[in-house]
N, C-alpha and C. Protein backbone atom coordinates (compact mmCIF):
# COMPACT_ATOMS: atom_id res chain seq x y z
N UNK A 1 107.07 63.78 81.27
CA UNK A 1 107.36 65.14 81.62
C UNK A 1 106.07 65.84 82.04
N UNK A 2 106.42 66.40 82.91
CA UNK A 2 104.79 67.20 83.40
C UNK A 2 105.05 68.92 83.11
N UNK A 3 103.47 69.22 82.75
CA UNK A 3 103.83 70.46 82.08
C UNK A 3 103.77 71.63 83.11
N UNK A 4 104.48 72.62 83.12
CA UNK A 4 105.07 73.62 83.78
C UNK A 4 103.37 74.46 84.06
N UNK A 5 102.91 74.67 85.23
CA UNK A 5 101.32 75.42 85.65
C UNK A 5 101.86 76.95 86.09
N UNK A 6 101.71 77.80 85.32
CA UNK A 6 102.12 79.62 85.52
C UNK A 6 101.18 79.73 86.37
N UNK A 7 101.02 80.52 87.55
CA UNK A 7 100.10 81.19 87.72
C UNK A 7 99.06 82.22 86.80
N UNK A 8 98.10 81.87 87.09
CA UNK A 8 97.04 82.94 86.22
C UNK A 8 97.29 84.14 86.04
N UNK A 9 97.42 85.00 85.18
CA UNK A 9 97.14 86.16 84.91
C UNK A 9 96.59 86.81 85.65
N UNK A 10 96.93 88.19 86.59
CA UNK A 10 95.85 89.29 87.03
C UNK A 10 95.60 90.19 85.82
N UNK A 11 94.67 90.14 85.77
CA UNK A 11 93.86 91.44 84.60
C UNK A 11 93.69 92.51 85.66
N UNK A 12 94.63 93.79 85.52
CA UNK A 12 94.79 94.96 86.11
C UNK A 12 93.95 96.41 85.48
N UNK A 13 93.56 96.20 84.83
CA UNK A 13 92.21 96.91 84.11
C UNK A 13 90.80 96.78 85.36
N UNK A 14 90.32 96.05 85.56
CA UNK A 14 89.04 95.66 86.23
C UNK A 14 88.73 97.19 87.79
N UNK A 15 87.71 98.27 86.78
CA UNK A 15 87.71 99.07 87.87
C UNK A 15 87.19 98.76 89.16
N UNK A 16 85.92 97.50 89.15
CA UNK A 16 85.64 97.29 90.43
C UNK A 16 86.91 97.02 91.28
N UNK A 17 87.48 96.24 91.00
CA UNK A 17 88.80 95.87 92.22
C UNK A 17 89.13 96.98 92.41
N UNK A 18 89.75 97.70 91.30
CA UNK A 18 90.37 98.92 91.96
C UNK A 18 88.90 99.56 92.91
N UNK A 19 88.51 99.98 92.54
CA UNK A 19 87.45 100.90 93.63
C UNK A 19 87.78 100.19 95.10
N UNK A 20 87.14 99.05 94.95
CA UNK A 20 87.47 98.32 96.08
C UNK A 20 88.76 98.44 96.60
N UNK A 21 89.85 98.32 96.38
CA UNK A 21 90.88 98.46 97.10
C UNK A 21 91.13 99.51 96.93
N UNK A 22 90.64 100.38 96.76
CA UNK A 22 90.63 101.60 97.10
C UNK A 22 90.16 102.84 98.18
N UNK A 23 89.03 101.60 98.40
CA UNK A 23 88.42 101.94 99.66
C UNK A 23 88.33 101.43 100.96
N UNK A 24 89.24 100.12 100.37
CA UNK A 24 89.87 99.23 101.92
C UNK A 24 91.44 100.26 102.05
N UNK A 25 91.96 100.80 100.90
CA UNK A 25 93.43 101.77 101.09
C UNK A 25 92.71 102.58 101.75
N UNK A 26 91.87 103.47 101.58
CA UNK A 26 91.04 104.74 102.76
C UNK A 26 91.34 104.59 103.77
N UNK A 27 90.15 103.20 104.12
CA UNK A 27 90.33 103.05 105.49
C UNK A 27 91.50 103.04 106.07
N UNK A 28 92.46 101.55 105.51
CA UNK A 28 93.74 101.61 106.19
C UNK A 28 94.48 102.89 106.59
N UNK A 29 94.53 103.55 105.59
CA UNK A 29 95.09 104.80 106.08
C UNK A 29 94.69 105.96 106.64
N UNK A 30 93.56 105.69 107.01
CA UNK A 30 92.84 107.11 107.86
C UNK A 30 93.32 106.30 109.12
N UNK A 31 93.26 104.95 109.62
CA UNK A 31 93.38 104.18 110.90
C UNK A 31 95.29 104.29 110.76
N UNK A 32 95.57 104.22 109.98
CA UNK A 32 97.28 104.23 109.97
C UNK A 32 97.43 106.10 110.59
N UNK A 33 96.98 106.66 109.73
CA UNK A 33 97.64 108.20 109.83
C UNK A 33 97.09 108.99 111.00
N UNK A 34 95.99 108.14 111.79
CA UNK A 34 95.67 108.36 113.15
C UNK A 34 97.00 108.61 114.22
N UNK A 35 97.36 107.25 114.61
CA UNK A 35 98.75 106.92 115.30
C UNK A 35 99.72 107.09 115.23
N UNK A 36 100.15 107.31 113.59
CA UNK A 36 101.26 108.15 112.92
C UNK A 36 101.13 109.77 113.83
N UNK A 37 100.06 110.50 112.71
CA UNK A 37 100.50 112.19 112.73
C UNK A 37 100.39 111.99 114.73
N UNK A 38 99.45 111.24 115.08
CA UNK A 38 99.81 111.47 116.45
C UNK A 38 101.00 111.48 116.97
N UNK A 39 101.64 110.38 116.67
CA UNK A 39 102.99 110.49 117.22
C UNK A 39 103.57 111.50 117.08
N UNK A 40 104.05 111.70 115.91
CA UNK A 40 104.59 112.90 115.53
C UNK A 40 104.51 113.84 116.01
N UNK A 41 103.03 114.45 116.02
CA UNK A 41 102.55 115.62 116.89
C UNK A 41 102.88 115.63 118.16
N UNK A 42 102.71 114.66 118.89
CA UNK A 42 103.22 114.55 120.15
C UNK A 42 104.31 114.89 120.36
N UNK A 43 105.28 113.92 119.99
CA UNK A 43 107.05 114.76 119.56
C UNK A 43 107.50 115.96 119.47
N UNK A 44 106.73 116.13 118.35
CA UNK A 44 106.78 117.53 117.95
C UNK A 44 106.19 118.60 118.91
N UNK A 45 105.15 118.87 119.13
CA UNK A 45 104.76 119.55 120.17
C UNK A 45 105.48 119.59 121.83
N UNK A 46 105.59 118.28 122.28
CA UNK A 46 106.61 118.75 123.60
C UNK A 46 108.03 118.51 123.71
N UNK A 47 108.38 118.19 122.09
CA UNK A 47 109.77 118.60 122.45
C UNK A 47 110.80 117.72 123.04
N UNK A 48 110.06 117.02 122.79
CA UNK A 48 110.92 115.25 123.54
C UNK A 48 112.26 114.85 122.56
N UNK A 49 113.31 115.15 123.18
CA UNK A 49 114.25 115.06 122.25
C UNK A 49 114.61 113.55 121.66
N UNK A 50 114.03 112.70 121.03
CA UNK A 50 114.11 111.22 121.02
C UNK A 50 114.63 111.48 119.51
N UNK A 51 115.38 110.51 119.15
CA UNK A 51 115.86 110.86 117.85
C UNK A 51 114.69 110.02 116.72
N UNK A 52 115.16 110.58 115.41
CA UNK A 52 113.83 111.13 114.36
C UNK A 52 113.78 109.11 114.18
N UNK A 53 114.42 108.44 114.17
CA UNK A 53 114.22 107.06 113.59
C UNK A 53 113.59 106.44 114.73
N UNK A 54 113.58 106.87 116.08
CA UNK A 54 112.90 106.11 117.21
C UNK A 54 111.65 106.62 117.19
N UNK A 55 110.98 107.99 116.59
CA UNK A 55 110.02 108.64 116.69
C UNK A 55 109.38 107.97 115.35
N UNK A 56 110.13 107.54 114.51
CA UNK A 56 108.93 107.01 113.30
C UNK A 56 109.32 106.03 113.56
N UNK A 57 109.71 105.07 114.09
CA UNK A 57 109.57 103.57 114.56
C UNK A 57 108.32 102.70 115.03
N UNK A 58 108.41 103.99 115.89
CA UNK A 58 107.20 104.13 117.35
C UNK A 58 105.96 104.63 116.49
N UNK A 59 105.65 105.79 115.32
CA UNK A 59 104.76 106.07 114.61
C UNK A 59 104.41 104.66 113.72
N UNK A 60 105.11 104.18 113.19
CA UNK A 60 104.54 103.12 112.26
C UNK A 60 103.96 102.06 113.08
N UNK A 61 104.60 101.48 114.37
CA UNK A 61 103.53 100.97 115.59
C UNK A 61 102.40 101.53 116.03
N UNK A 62 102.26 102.89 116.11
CA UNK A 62 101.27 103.29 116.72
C UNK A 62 100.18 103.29 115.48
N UNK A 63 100.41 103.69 114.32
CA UNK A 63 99.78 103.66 113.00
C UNK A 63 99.21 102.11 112.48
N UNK A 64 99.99 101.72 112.89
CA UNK A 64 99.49 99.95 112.85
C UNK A 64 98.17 99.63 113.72
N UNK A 65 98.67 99.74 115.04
CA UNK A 65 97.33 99.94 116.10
C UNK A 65 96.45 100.37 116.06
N UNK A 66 96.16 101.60 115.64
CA UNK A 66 95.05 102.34 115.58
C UNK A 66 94.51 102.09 114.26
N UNK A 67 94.74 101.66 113.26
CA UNK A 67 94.39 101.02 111.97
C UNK A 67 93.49 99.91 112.78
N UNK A 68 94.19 99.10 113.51
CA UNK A 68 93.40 98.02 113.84
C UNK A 68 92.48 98.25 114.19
N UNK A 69 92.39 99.15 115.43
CA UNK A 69 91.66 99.80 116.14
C UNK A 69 90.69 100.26 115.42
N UNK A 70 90.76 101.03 114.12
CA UNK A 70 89.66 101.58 113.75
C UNK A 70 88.98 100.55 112.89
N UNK A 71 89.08 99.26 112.26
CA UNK A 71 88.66 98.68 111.54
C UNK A 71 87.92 97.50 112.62
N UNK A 72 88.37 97.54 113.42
CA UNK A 72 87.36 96.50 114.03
C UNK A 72 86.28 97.42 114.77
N UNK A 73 86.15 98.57 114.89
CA UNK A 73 84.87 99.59 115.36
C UNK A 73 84.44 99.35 114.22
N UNK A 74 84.84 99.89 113.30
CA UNK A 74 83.68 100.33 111.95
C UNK A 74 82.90 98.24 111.69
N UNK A 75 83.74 97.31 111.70
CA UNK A 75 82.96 96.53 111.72
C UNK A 75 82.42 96.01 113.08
N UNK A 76 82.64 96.74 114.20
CA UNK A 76 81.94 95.58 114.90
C UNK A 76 80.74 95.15 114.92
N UNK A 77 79.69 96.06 114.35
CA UNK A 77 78.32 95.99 114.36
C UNK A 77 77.88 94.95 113.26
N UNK A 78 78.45 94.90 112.55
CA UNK A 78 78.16 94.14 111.05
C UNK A 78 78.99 92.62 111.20
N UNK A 79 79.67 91.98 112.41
CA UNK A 79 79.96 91.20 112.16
C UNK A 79 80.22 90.53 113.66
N UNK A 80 80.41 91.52 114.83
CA UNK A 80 80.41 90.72 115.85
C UNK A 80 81.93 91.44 116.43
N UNK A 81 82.12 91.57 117.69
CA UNK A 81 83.34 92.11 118.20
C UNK A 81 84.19 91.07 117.93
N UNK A 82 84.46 89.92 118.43
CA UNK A 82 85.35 88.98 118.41
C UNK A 82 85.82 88.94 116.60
N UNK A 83 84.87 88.54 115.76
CA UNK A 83 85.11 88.57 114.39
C UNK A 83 85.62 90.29 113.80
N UNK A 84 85.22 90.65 114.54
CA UNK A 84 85.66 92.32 113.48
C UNK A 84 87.18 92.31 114.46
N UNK A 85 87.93 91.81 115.46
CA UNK A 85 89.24 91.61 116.06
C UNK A 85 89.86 90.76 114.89
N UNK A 86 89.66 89.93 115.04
CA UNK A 86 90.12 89.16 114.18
C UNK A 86 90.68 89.01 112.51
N UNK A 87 89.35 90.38 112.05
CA UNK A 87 89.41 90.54 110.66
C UNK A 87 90.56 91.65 110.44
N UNK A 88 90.34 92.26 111.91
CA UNK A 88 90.93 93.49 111.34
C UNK A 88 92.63 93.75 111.61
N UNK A 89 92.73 92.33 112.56
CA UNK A 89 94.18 91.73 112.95
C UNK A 89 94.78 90.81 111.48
N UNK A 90 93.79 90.54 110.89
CA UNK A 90 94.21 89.48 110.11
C UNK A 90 94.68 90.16 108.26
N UNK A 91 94.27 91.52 108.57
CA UNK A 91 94.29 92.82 107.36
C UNK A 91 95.95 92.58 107.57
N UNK A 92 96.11 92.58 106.03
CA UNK A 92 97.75 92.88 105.51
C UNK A 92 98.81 93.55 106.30
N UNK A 93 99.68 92.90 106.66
CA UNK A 93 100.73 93.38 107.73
C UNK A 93 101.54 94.04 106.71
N UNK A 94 101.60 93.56 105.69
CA UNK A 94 102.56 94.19 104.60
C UNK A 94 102.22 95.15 103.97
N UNK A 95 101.02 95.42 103.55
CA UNK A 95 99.99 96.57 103.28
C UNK A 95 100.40 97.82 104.37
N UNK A 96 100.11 97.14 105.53
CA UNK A 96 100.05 98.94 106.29
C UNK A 96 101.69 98.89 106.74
N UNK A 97 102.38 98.70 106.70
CA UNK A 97 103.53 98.52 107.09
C UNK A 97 104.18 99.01 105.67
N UNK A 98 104.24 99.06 104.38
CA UNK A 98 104.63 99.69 103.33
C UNK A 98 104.58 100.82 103.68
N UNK A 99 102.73 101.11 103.72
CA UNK A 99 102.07 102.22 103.82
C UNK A 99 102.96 103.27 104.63
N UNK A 100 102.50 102.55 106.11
CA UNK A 100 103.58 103.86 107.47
C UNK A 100 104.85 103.89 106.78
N UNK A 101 105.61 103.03 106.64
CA UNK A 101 107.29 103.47 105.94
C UNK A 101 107.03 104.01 104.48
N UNK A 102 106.69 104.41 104.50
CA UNK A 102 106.35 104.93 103.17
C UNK A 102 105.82 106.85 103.62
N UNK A 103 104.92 107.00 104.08
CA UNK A 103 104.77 108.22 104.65
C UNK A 103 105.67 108.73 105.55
N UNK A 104 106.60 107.73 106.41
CA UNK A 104 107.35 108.66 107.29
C UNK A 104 108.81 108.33 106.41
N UNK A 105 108.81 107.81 105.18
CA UNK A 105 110.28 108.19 104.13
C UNK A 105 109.94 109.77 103.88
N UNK A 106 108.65 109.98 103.24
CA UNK A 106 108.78 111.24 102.91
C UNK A 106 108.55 112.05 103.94
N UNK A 107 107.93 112.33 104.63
CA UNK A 107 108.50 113.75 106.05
C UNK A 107 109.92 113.20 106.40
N UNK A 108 110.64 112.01 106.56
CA UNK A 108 112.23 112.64 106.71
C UNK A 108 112.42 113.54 104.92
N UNK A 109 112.10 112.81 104.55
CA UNK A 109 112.66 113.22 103.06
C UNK A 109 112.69 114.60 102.86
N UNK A 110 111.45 115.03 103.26
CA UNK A 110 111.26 116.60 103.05
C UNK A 110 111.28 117.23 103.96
N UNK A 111 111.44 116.81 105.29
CA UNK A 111 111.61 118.00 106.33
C UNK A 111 112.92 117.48 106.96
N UNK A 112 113.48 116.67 107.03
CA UNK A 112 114.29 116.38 107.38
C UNK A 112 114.65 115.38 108.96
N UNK A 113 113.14 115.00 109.23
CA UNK A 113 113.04 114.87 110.64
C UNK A 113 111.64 114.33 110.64
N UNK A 114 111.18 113.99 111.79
CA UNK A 114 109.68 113.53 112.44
C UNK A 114 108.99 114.97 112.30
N UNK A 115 108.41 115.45 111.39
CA UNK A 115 107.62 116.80 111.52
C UNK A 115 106.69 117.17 110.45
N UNK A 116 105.38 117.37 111.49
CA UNK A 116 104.17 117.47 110.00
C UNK A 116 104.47 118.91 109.87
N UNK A 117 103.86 119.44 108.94
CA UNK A 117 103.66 121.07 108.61
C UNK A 117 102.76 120.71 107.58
N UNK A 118 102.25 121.84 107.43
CA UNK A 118 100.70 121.81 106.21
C UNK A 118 101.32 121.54 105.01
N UNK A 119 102.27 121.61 104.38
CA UNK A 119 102.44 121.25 103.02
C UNK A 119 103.05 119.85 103.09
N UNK A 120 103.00 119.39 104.48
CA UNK A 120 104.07 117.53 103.90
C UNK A 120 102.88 116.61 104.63
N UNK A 121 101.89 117.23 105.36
CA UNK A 121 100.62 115.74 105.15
C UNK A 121 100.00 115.71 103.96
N UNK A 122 99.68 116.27 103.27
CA UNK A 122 99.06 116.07 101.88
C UNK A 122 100.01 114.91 100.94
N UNK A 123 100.77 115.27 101.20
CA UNK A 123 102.57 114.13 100.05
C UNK A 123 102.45 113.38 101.12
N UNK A 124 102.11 113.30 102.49
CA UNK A 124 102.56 112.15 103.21
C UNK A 124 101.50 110.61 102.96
N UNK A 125 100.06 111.53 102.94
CA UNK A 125 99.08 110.69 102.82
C UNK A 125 98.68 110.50 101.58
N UNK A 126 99.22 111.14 99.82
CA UNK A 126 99.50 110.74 99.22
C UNK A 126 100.27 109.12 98.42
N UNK A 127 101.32 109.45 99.10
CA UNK A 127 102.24 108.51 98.99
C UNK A 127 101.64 107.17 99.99
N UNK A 128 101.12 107.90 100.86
CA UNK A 128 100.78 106.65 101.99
C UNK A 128 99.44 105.70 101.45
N UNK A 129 98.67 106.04 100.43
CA UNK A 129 97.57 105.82 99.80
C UNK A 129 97.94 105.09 98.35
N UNK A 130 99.45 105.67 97.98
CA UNK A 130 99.48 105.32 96.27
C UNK A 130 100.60 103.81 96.57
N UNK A 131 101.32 103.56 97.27
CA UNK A 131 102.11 102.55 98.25
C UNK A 131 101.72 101.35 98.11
N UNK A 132 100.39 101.60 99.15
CA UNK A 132 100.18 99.76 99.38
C UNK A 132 98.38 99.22 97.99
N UNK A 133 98.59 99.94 97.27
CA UNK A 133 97.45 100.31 96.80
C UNK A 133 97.44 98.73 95.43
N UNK A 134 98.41 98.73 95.08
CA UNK A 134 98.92 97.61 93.78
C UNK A 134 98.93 96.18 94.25
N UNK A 135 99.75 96.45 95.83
CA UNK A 135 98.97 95.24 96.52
C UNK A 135 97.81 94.89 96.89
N UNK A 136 96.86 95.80 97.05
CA UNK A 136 95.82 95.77 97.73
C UNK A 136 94.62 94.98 96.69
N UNK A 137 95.11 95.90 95.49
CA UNK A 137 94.66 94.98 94.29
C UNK A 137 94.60 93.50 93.74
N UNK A 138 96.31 93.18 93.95
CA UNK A 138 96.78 92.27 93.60
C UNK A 138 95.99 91.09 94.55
N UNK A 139 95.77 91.73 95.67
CA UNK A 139 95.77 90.75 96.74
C UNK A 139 94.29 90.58 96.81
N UNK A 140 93.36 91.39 96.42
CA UNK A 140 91.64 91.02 95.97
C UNK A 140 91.49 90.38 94.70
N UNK A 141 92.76 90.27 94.00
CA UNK A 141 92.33 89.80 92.35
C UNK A 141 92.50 88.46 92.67
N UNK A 142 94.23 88.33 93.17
CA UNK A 142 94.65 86.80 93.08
C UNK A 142 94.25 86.19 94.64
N UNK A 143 93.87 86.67 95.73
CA UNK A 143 93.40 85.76 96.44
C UNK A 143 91.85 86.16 97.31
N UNK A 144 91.87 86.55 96.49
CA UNK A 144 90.31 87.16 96.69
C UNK A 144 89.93 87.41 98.44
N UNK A 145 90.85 88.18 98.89
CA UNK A 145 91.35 88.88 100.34
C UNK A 145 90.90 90.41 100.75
N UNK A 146 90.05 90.39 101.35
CA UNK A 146 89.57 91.95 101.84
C UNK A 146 89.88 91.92 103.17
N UNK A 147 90.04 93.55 103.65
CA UNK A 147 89.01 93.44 104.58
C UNK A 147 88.26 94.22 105.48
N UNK A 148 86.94 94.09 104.09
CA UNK A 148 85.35 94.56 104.83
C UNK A 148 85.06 93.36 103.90
């Protein structure tokens, strides 16, 4: 009989990780909530009557992109254009993809529609920060995965 191998334990205490994925969650989401509130704003501002699920469809794509976008600038100097593409293509699809559906649950949630106003980006980028954040952890503890 061969004996049954658990995966290891994550020890969820350890503040370095958290810091750390805490500050790869930053980034992601300053590069996510780029392409997002853009969208939105865009929408919102001219009035394009597209309905609210095609407008955050199109936000969580565009929020994806420009995430990318911004993580391979901030590294390109420190690692090389081709490699900071790569790293920053190769960053958690599931991570920022929680993240955007996760911020545009709550503006439908609370406004009812694709629409920033000053009191629902604060809860948007909240939520969009507290989301993919357990993974982000999980995913520097047990596979020792960044990326900066």
């Amino acid at each position: 009989m061969s004996e049954s191998t658990a995966p290891p334990s994550i020890d969820w205490r350890c503040r370095r990780t958290w810091r750390t994925a805490s500050v790869n969650t930053a980034w992601c989401l300053l590069g996510c909530s780029i392409g997002d509130f853009g969208t939105i704003a865009f929408f919102q501002f001219t009035g394009i009557p597209w309905p609210t699920l095609a407008i955050m469809a199109l936000a969580i794509v565009n929020g994806i992109v420009t995430s990318i976008m911004l993580e391979t600038a901030v590294l390109w100097r420190q690692i090389g254009p081709s490699a900071a593409f790569r790293t920053a293509v190769g960053m958690s699809l599931i991570s920022m993809v929680a993240m955007e559906t996760a911020m545009n649950l709550v503006d439908w949630a609370l406004t009812g529609s694709a629409k920033l106003t000053w009191w629902v980006i604060p809860v948007m980028l909240a939520v969009g920060f507290a989301t993919p954040l357990p993974y982000n952890y999980w995913r520097l503890k047990a596979l020792g995965k960044a990326c900066h």
